[in-house]
Protein backbone atom coordinates (compact mmCIF):
# COMPACT_ATOMS: atom_id res chain seq x y z
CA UNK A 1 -148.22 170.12 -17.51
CA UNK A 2 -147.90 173.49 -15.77
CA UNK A 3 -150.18 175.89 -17.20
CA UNK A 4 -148.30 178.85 -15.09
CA UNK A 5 -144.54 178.87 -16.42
CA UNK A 6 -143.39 182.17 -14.89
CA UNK A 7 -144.61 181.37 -11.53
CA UNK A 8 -141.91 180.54 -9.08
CA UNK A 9 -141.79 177.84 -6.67
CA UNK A 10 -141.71 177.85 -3.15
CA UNK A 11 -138.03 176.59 -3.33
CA UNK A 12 -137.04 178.99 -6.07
CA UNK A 13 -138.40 181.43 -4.28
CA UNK A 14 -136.30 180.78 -0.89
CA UNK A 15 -133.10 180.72 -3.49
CA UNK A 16 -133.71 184.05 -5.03
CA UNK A 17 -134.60 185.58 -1.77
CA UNK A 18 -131.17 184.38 0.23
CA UNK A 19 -129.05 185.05 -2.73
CA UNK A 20 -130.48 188.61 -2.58
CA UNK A 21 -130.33 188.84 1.12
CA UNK A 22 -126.47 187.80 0.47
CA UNK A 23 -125.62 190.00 -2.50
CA UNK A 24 -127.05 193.23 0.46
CA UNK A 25 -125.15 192.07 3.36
CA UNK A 26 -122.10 191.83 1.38
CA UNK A 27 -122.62 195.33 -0.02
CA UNK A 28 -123.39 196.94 3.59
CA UNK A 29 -120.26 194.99 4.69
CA UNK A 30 -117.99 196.73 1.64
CA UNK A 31 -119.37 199.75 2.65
CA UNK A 32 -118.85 199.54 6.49
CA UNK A 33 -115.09 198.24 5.74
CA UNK A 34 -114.61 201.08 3.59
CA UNK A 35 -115.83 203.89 5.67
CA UNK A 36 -113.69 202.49 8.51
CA UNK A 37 -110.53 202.65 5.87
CA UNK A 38 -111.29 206.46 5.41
CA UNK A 39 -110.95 206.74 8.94
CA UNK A 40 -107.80 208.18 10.46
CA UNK A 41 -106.17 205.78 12.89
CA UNK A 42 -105.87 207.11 16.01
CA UNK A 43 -102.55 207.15 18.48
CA UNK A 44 -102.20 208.27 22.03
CA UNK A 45 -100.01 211.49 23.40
CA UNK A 46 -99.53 213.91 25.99
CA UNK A 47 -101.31 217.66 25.73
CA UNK A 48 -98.60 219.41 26.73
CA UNK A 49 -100.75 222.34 28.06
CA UNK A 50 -102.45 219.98 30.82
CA UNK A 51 -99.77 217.87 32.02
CA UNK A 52 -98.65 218.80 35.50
CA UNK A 53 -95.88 216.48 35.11
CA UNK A 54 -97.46 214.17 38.20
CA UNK A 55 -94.59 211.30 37.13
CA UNK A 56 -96.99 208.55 36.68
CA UNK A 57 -95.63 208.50 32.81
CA UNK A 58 -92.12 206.67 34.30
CA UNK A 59 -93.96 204.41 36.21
CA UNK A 60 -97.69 203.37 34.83
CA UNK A 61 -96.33 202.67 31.19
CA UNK A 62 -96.79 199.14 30.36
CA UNK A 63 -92.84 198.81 28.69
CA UNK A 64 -90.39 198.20 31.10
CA UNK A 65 -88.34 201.90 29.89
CA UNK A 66 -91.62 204.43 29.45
CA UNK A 67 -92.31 205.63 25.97
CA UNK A 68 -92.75 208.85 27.06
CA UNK A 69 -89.85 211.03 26.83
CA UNK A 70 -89.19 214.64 27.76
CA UNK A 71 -89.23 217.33 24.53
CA UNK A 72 -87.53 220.67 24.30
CA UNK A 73 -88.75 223.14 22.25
CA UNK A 74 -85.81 225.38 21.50
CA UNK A 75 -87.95 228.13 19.92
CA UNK A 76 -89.71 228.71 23.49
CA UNK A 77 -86.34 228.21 25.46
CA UNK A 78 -84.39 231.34 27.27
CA UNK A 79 -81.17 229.24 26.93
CA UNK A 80 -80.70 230.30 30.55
CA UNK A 81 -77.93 229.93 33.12
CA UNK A 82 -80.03 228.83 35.49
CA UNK A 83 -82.28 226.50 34.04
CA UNK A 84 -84.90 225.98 36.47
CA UNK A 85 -85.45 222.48 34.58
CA UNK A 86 -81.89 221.17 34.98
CA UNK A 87 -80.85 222.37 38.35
CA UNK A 88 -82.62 221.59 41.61
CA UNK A 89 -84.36 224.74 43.28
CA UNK A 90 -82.21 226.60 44.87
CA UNK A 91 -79.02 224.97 43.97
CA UNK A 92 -75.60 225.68 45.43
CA UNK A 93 -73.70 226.06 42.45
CA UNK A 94 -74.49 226.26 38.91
CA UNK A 95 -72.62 223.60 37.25
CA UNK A 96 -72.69 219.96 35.87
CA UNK A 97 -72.65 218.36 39.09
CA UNK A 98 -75.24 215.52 39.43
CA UNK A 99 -75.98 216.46 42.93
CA UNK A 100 -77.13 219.81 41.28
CA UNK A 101 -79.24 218.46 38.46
CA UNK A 102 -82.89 217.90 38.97
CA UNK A 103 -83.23 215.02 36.12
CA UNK A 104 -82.33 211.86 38.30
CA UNK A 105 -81.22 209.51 35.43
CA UNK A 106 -79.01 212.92 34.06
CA UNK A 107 -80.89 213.02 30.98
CA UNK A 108 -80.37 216.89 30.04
CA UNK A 109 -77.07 217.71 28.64
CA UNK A 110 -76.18 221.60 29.35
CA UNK A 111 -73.47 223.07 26.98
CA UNK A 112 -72.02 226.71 27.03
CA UNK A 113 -72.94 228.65 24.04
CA UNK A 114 -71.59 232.37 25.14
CA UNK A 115 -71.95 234.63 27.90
CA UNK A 116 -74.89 233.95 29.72
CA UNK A 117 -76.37 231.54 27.24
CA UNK A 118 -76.18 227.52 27.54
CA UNK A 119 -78.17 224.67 25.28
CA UNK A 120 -79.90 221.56 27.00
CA UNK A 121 -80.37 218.60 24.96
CA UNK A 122 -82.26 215.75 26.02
CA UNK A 123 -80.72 212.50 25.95
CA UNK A 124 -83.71 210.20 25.09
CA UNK A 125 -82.49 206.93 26.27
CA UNK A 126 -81.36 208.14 29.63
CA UNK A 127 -84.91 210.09 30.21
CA UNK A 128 -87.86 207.67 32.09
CA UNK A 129 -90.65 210.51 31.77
CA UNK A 130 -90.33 211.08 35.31
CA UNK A 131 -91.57 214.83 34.40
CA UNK A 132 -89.21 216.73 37.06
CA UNK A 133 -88.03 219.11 34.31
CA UNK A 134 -91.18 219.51 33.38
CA UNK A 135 -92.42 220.66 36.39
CA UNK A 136 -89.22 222.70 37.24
CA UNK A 137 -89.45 224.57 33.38
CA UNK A 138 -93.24 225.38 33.72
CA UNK A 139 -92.70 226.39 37.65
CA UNK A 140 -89.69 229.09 36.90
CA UNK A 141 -89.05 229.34 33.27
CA UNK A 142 -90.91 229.37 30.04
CA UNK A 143 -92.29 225.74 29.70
CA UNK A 144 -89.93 225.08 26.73
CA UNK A 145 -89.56 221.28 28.28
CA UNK A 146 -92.24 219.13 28.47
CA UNK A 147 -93.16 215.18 27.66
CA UNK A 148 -94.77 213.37 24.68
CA UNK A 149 -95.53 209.69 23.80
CA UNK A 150 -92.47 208.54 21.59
CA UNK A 151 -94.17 206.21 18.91
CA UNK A 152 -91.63 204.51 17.94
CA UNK A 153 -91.61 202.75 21.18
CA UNK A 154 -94.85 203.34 21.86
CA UNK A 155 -97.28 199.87 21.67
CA UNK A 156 -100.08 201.93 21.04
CA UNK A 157 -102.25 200.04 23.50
CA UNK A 158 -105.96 200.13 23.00
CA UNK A 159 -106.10 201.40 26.66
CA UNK A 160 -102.93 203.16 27.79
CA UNK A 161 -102.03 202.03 31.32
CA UNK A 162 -100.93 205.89 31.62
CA UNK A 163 -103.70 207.37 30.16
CA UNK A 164 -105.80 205.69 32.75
CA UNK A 165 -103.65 206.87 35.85
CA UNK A 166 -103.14 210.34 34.85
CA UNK A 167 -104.72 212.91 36.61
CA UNK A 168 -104.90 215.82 34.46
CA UNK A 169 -106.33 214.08 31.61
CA UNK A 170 -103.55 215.10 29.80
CA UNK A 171 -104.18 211.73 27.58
CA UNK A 172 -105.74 212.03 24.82
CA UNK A 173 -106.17 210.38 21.07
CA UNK A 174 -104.61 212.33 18.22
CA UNK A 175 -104.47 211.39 14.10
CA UNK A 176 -101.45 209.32 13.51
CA UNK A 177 -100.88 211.44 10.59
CA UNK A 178 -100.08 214.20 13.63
CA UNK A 179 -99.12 212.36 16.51
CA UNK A 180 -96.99 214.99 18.28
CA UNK A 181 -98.89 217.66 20.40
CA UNK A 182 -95.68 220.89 20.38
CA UNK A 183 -95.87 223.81 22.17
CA UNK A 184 -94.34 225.80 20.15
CA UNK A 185 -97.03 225.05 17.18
CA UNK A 186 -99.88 226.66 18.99
């Protein structure tokens, strides 16, 4: 007979010590998991203040019709005659032609309001993020157009083809409780 009975044995021993080994991995896991939870998933866009509008957006994006899309922000816009993001520098004449617009897919809709004033509105699925409003707007007018990643289209790739050929930087990761970057919100 054992004279000891609350000493372990060697196997007990191993037991207890692996279940407890267990029991703190498991915890540390829950823990890790759950930090990671609290953790705002990320999405990428386009800073609109360092874009240069270099066109790489139409033609790096990994979906066959870019996810980036031109944005106008109405509250910036002069509503101008001559919108220096719709017509070509220096154009002829100042009307719908296409051989006068600058967007080569005709994208931006102009409308009359009233003397001098006209709206553009971007038509999203003719625009290819070529950025040549964008550069045309921030070159002669107020910078009211300018691109951001659309996410519903958007595959949210772990490394954006884009953000990897653009040379301003301009791509960065952003909250995707906030994905949109606006000018006018600054």
């Amino acid at each position: 007979m054992n004279n000891k009975p609350n000493q372990l044995s060697r196997r007990q021993l191993l037991r207890e010590g692996f279940w407890t080994v267990s029991i703190t991995a498991a915890g540390a896991a829950a823990a890790v998991l759950a930090a990671r939870s609290r953790r705002p998933s990320m999405v990428w866009q386009i800073d609109p203040f360092k874009c240069i509008g270099c066109g790489r957006c139409a033609t790096h994006c990994v979906l066959s019709e870019s996810a980036v899309k031109c944005v106008h922000a109405y509250s910036m816009c002069g509503y101008c005659d001559l919108c220096t993001g719709y017509f070509d520098p220096d154009p002829k004449a100042l009307d719908t032609g296409a051989e006068h617009q600058l967007c080569p897919t005709g994208a931006i809709r102009r409308r009359f309001v009233e003397e001098p004033y006209f709206e553009f509105t971007i038509d999203e699925s003719r625009c290819i993020g070529c950025g040549k409003c964008v550069v045309g707007c921030a070159a002669f007018g107020n910078g009211s157009l300018f691109l951001q990643v659309r996410h519903d289209r958007c595959l949210n790739c772990n490394e954006c083809a884009i953000a990897r050929a653009c040379p301003s930087q301009a791509f960065v990761r952003v909250p995707a409780d906030r994905p949109y970057l606006m000018k006018d919100q600054r």
